[in-house]
C-alpha atoms as a PDB file:
ATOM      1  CA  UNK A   1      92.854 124.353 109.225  1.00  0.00           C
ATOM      2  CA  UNK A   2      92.233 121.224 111.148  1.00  0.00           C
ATOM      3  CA  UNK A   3      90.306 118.459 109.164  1.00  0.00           C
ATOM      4  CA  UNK A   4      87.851 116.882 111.031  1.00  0.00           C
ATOM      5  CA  UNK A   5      87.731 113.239 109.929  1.00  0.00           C
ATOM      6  CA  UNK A   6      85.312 112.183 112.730  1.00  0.00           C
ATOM      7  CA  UNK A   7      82.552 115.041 111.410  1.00  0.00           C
ATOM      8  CA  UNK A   8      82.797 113.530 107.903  1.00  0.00           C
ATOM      9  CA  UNK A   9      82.461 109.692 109.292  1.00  0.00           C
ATOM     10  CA  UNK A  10      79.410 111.273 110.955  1.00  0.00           C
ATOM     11  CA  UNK A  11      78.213 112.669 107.852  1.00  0.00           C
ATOM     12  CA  UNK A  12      78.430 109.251 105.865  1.00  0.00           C
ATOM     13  CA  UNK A  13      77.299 107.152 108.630  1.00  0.00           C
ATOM     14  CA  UNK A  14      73.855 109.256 108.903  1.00  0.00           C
ATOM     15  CA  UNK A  15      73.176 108.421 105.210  1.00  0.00           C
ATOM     16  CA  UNK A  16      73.879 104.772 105.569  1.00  0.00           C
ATOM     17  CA  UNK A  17      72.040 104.231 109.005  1.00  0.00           C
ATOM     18  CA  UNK A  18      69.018 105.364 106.347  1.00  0.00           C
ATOM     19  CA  UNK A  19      70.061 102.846 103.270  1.00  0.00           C
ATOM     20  CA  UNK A  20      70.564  99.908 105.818  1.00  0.00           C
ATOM     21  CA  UNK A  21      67.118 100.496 107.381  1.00  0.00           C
ATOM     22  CA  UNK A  22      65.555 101.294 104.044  1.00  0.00           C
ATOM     23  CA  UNK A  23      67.139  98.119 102.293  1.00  0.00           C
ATOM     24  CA  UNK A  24      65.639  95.588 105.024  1.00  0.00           C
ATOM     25  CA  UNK A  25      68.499  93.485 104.699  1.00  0.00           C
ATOM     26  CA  UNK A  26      70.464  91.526 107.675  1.00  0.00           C
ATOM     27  CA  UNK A  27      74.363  92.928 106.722  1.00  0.00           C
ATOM     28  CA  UNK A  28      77.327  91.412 108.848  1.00  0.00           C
ATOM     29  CA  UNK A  29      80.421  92.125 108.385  1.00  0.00           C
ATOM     30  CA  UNK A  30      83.531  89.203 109.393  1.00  0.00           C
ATOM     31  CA  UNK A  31      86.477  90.664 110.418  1.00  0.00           C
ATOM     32  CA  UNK A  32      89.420  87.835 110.541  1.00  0.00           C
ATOM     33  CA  UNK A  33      92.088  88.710 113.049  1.00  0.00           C
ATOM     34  CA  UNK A  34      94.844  86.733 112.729  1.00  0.00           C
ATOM     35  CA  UNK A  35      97.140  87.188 116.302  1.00  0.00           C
ATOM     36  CA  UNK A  36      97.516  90.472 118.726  1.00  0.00           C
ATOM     37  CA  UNK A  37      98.251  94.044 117.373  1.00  0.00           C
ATOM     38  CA  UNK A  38      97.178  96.866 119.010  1.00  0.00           C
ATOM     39  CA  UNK A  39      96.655  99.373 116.434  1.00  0.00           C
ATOM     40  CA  UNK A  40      94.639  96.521 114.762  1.00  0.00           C
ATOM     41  CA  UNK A  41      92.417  96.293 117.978  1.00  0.00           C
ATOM     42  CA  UNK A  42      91.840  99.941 118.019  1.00  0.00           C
ATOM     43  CA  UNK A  43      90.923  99.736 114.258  1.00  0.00           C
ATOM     44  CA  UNK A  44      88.282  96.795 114.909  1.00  0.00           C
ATOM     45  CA  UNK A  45      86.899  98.862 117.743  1.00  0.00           C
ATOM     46  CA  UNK A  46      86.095 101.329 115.995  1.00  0.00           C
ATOM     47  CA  UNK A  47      85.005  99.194 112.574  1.00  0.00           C
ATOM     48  CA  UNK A  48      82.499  97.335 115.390  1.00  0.00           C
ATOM     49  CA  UNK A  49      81.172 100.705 116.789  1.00  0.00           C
ATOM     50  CA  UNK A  50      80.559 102.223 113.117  1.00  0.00           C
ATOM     51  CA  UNK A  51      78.341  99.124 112.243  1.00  0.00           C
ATOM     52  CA  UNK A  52      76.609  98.752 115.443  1.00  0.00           C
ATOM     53  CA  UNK A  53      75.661 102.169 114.930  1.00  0.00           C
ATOM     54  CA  UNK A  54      74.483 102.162 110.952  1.00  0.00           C
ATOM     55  CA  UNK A  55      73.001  98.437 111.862  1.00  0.00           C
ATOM     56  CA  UNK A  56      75.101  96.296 111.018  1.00  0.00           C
ATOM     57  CA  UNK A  57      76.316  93.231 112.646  1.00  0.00           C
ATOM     58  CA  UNK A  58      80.009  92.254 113.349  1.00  0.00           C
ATOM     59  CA  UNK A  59      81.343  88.941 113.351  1.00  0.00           C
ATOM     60  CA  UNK A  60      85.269  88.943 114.684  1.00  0.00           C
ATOM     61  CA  UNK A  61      87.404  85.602 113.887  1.00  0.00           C
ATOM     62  CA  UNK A  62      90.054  86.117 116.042  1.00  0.00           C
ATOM     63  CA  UNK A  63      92.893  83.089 114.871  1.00  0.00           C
ATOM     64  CA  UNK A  64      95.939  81.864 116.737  1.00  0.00           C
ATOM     65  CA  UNK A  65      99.072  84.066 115.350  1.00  0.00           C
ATOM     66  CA  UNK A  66     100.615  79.840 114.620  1.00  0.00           C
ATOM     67  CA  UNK A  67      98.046  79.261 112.407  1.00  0.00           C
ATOM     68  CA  UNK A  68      99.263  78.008 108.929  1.00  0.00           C
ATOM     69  CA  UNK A  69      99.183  79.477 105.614  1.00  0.00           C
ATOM     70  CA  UNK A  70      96.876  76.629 104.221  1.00  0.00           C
ATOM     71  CA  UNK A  71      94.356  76.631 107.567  1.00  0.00           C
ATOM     72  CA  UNK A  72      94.009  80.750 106.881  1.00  0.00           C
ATOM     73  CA  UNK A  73      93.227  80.156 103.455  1.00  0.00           C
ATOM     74  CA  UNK A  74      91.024  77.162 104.212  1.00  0.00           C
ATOM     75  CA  UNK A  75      88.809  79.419 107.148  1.00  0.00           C
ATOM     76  CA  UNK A  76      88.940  82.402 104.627  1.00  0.00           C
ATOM     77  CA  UNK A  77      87.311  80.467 102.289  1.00  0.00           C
ATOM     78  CA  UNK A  78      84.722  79.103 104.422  1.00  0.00           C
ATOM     79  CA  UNK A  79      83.572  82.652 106.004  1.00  0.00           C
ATOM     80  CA  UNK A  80      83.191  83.776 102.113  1.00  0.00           C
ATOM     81  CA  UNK A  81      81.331  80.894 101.265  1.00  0.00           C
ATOM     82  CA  UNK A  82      78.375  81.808 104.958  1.00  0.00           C
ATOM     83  CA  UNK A  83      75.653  83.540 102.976  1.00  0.00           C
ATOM     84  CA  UNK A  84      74.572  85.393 106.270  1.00  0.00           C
ATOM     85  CA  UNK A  85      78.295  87.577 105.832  1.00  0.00           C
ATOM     86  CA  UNK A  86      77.987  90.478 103.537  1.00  0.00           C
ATOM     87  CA  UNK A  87      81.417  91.580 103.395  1.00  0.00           C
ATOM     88  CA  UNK A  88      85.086  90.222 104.775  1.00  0.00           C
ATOM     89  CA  UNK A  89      87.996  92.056 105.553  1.00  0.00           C
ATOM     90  CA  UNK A  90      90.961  90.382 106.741  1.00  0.00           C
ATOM     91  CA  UNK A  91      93.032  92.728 109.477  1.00  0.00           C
ATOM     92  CA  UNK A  92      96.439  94.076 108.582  1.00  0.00           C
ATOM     93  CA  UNK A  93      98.908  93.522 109.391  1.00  0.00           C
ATOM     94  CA  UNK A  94      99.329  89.646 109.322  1.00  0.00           C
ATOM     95  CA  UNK A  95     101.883  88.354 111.737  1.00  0.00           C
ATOM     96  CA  UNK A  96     105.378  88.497 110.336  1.00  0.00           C
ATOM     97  CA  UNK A  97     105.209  84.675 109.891  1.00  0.00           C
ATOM     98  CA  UNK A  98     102.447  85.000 107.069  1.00  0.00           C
ATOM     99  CA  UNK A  99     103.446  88.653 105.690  1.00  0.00           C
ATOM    100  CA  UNK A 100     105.208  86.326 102.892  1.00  0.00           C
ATOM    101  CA  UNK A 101     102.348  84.857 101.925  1.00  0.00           C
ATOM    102  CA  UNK A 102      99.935  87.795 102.258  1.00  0.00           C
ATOM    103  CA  UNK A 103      98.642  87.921  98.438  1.00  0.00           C
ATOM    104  CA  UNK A 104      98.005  84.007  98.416  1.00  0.00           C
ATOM    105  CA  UNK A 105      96.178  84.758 101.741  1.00  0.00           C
ATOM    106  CA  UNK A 106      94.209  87.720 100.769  1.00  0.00           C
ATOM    107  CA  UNK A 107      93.233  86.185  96.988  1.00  0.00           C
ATOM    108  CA  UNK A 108      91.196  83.943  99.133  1.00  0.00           C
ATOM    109  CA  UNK A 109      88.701  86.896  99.458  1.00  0.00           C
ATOM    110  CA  UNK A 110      85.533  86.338  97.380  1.00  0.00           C
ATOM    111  CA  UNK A 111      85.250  89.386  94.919  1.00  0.00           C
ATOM    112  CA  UNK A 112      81.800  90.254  96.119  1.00  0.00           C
ATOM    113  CA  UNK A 113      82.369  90.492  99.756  1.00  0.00           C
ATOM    114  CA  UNK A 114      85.796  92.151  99.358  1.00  0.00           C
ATOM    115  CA  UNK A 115      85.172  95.308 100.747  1.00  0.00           C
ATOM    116  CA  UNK A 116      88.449  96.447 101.531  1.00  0.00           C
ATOM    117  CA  UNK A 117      89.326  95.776  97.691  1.00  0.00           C
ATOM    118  CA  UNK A 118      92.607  93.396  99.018  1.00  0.00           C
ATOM    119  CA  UNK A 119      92.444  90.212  96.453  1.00  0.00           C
ATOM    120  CA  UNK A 120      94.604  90.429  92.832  1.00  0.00           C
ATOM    121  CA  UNK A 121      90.910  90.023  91.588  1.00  0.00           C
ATOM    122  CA  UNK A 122      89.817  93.360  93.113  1.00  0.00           C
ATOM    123  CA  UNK A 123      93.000  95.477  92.658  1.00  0.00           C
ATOM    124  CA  UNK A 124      92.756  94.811  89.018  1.00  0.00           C
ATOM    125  CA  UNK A 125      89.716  95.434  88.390  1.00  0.00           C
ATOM    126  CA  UNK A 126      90.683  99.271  90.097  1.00  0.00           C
ATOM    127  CA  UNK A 127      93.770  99.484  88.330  1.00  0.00           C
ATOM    128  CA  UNK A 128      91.770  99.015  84.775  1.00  0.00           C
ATOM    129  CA  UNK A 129      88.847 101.609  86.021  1.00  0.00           C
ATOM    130  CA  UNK A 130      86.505  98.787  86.237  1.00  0.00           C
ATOM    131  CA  UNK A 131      85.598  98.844  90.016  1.00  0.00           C
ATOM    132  CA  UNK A 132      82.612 100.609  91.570  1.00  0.00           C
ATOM    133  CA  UNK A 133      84.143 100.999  94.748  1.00  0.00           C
ATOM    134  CA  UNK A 134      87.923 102.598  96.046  1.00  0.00           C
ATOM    135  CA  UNK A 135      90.207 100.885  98.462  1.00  0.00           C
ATOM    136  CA  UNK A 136      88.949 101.936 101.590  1.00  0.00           C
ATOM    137  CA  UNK A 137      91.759 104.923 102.387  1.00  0.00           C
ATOM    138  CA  UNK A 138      91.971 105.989  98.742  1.00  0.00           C
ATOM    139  CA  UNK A 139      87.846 106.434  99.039  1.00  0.00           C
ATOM    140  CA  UNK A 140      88.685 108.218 102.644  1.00  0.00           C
ATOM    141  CA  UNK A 141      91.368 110.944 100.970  1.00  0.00           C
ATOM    142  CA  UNK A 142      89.071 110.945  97.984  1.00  0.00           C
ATOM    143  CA  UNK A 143      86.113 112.466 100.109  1.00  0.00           C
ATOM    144  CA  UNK A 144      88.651 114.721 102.307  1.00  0.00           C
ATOM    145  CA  UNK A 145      89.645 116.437  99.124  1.00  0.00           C
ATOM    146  CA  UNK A 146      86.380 116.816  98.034  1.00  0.00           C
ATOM    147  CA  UNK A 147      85.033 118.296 101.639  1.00  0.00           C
ATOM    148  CA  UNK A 148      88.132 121.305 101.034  1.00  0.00           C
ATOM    149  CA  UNK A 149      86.996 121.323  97.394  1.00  0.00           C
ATOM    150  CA  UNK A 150      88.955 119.683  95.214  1.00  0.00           C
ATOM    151  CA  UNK A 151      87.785 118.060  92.241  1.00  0.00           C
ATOM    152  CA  UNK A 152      90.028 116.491  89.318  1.00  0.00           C
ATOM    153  CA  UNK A 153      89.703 119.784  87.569  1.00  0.00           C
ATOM    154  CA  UNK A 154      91.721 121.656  90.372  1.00  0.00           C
ATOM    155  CA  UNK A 155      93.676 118.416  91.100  1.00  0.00           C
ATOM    156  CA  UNK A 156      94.965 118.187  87.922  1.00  0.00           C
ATOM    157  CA  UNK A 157      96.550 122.262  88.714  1.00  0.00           C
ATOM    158  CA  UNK A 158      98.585 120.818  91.654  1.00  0.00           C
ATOM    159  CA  UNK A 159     102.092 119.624  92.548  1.00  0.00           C
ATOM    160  CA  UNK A 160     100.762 116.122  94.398  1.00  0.00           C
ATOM    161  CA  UNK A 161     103.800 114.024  96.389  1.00  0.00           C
ATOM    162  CA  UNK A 162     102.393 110.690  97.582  1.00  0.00           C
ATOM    163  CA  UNK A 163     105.089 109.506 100.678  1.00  0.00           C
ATOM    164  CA  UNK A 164     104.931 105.793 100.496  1.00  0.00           C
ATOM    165  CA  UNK A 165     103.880 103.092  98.327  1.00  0.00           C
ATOM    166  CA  UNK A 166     102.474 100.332 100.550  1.00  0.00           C
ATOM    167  CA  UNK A 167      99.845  98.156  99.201  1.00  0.00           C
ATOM    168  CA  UNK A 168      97.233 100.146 101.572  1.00  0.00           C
ATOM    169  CA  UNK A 169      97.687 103.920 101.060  1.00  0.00           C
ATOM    170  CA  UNK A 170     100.346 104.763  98.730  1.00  0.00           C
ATOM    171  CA  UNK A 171      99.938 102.690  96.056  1.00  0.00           C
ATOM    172  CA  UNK A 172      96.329 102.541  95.600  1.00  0.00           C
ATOM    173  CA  UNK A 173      95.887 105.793  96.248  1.00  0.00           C
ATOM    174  CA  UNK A 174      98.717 106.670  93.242  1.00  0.00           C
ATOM    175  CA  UNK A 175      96.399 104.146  90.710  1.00  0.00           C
ATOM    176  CA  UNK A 176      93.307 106.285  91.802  1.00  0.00           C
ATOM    177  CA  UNK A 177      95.228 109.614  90.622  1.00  0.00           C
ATOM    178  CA  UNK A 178      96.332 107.777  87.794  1.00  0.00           C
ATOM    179  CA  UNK A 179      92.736 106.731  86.554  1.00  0.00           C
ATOM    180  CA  UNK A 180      91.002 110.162  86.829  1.00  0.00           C
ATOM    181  CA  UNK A 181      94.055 111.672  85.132  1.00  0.00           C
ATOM    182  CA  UNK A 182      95.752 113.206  87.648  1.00  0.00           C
ATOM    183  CA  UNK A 183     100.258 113.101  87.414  1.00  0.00           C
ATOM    184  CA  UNK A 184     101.445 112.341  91.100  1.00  0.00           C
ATOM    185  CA  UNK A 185     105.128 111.884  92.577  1.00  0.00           C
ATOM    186  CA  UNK A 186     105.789 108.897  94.460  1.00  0.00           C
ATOM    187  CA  UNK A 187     108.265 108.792  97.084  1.00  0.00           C
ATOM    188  CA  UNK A 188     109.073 105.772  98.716  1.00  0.00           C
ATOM    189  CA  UNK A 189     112.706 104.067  99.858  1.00  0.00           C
ATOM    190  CA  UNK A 190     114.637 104.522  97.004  1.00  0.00           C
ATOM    191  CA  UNK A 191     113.644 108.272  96.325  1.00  0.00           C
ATOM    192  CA  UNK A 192     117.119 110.168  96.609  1.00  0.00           C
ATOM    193  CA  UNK A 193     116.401 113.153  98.405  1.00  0.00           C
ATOM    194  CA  UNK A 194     112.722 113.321  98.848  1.00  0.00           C
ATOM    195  CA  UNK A 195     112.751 116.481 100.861  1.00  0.00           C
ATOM    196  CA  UNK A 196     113.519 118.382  96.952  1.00  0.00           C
ATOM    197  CA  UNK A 197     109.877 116.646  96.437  1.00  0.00           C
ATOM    198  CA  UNK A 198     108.539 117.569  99.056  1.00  0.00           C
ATOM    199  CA  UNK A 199     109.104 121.156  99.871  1.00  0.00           C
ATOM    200  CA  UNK A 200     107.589 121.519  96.558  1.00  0.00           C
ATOM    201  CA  UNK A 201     104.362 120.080  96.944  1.00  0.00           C
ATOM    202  CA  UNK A 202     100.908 121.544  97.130  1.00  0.00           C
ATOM    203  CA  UNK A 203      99.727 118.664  98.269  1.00  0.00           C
ATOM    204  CA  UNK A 204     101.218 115.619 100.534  1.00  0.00           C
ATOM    205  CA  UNK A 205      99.363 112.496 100.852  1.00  0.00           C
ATOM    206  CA  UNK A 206     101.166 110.173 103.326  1.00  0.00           C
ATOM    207  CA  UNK A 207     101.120 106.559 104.241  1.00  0.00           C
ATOM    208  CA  UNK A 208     104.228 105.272 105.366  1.00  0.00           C
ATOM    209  CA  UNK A 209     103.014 104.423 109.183  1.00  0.00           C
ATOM    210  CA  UNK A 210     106.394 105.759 110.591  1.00  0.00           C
ATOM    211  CA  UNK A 211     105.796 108.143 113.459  1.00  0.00           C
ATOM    212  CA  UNK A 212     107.453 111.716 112.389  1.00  0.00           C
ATOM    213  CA  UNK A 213     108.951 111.135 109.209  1.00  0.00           C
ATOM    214  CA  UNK A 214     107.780 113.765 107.702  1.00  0.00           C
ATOM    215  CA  UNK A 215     109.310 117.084 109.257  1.00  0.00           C
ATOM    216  CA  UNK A 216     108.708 120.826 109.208  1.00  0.00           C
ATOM    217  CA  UNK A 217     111.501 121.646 107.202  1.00  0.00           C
ATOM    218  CA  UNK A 218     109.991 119.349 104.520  1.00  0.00           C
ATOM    219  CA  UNK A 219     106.878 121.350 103.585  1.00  0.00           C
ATOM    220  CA  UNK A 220     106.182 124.918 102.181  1.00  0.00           C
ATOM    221  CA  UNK A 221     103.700 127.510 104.107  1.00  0.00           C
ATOM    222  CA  UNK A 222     100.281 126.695 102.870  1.00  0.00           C
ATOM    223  CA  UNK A 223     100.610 122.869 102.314  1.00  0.00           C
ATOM    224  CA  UNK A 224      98.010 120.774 102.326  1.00  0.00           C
ATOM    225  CA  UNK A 225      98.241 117.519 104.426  1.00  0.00           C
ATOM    226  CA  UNK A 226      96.768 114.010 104.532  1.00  0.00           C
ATOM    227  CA  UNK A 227      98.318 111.591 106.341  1.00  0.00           C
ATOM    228  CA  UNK A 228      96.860 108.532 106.307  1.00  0.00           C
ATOM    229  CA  UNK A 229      99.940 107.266 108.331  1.00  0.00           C
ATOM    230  CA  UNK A 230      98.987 104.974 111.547  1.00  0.00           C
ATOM    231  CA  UNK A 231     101.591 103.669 113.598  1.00  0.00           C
ATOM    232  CA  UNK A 232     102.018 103.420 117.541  1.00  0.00           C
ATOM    233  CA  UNK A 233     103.754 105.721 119.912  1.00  0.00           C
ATOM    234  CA  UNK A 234     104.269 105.613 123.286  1.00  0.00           C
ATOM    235  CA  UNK A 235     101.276 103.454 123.767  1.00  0.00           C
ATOM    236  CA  UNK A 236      99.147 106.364 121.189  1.00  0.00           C
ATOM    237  CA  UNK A 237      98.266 106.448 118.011  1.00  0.00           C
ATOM    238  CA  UNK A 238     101.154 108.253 115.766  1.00  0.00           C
ATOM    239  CA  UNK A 239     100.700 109.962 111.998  1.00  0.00           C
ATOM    240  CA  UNK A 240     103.828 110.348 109.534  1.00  0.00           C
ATOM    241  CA  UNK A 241     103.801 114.051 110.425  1.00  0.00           C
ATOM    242  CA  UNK A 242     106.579 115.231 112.985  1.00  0.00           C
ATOM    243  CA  UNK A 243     105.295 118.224 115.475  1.00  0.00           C
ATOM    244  CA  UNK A 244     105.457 121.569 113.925  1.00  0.00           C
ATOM    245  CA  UNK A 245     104.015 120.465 110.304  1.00  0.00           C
ATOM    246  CA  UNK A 246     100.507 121.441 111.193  1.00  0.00           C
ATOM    247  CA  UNK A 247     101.430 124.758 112.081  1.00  0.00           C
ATOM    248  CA  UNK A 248     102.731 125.539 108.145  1.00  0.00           C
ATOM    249  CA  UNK A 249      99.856 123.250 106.812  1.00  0.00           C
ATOM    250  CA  UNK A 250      96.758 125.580 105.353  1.00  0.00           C
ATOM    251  CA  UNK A 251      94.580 121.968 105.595  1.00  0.00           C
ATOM    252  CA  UNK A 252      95.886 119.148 107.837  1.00  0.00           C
ATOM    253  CA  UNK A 253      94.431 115.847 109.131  1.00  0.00           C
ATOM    254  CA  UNK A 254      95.491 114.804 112.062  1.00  0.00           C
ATOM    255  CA  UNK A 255      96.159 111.458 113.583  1.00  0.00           C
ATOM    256  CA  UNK A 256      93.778 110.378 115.415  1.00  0.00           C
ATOM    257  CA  UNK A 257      90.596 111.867 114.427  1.00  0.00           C
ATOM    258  CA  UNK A 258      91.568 112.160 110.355  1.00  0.00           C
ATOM    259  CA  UNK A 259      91.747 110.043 107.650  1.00  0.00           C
ATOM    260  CA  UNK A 260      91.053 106.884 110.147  1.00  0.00           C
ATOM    261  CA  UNK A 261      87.066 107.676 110.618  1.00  0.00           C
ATOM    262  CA  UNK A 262      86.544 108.634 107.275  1.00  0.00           C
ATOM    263  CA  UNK A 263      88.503 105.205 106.150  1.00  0.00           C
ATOM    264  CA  UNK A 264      86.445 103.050 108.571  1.00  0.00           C
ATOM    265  CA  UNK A 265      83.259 104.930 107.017  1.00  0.00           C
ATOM    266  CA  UNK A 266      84.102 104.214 103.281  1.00  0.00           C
ATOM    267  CA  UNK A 267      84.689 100.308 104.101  1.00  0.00           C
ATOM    268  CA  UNK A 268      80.797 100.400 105.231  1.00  0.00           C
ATOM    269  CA  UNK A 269      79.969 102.168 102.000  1.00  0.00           C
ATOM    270  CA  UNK A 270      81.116  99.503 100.114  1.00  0.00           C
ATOM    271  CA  UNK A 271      79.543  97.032 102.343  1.00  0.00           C
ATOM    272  CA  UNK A 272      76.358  98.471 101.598  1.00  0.00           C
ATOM    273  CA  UNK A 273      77.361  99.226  98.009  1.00  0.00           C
ATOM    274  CA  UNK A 274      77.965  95.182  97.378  1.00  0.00           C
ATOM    275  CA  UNK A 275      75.288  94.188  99.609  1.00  0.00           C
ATOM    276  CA  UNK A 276      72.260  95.672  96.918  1.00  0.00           C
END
């Protein structure tokens, strides 16, 4: 069964369209863009679409990718400081002459406007169960599992692989299982063998953002899938899942159109959430 990711955004974004208007509060959202990436642009489209549509506005800092480490840190600080910007989210990823320095860069983020939980401040406070809002794509699977009826109860029953541990999905989204009290297997580049992991899983969460790594012969009939994957392909947007996977899957999100529109809708939701 297909999971329809865009639905679910749809779902969520009725409910806030009502809290925004409710609240009578001017929200804007700055989005710092820091060079040219594609899958990035397709990512702010949509992130500028969502909020136009829920009322919200969108400010987009596009910098030069030969900016400096100090001059990002120095504008980040300044957009934080703009009490007419609710929330801040700095686009992933940074241009390979940053990636270094992506943790000084992203500890810039003020705590209260960090809605996409990427600051040392903010991924504490979720690793010790102190947050009130998820990382953005661990919110996004959170709700998917819920929508096919999973709760921690029925988690706690399964045989979870995570694929990845990237400071986005995999890793954050391994802390979240951890906190409610749920045991997980983490695959990521040193895993000998993962394909003994995986062919035993109930459940496959992927992040890993390479196109196909995940094959057919890797899963059992009756798998559930979330890949939370995004990479570029041929000039489309490309999940970790290789062709065929969906066909043994019993749920499966697909890439476009799954995780991505529920992700984008959880990032409002704790906009709004911070914004009170």
């Amino acid at each position: 069964m297909i999971i329809d990711g865009k639905k679910i955004a749809e779902e969520i974004k009725q409910t806030l369209k009502e809290k925004v208007s409710q609240s009578g509060k001017r929200l804007c959202l700055a989005v710092v863009q820091v060079g040219k990436n594609d899958v990035s642009e397709r990512f702010i489209k949509m992130k500028k679409k969502f909020a136009e549509e829920i009322g919200v506005e969108t400010d987009v800092i596009k910098l030069p990718e030969s900016i400096s480490k100090e001059d990002l840190k120095t504008k980040i600080k300044t957009i934080c400081a703009d009490k007419n910007i609710s929330g801040v989210i700095v686009q992933l990823p940074l241009p390979e002459s940053l990636r270094q320095a992506q943790k000084e860069i992203l500890d810039n983020i003020s705590s209260e406007k960090d809605i996409d939980m990427l600051s040392s401040f903010s991924q504490k406070n979720f690793k010790e169960g102190n947050s009130v809002i998820l990382p953005p794509v661990t919110g996004a699977v959170k709700v998917i599992l819920e929508k096919i009826g999973l709760n921690a109860k029925d988690l706690a029953l399964k045989n979870i692989v995570i694929f990845g541990r990237g400071s986005l999905v995999g890793k954050p989204v391994a802390t979240w299982f951890e906190n409610i009290g749920v045991k997980t297997v983490v695959i990521d580049k040193q895993t000998i063998n993962p394909k003994e992991k995986t062919i035993a899983a109930d459940i496959i969460i992927s992040g890993v953002g390479a196109p196909g790594i995940i094959t057919s012969d890797m899963v059992k009939e009756g798998v559930t899938i979330v890949d939370a994957g995004t990479s570029e392909q041929g000039g489309k947007l490309a999940g970790d899942m290789a062709p065929g996977v969906e066909e043994k899957a019993y749920f499966f999100t697909p890439v476009p159109g799954g995780v991505g529109p529920v992700t984008v809708a959880v990032l409002f939701e704790n906009l709004a959430y911070l914004s009170k």
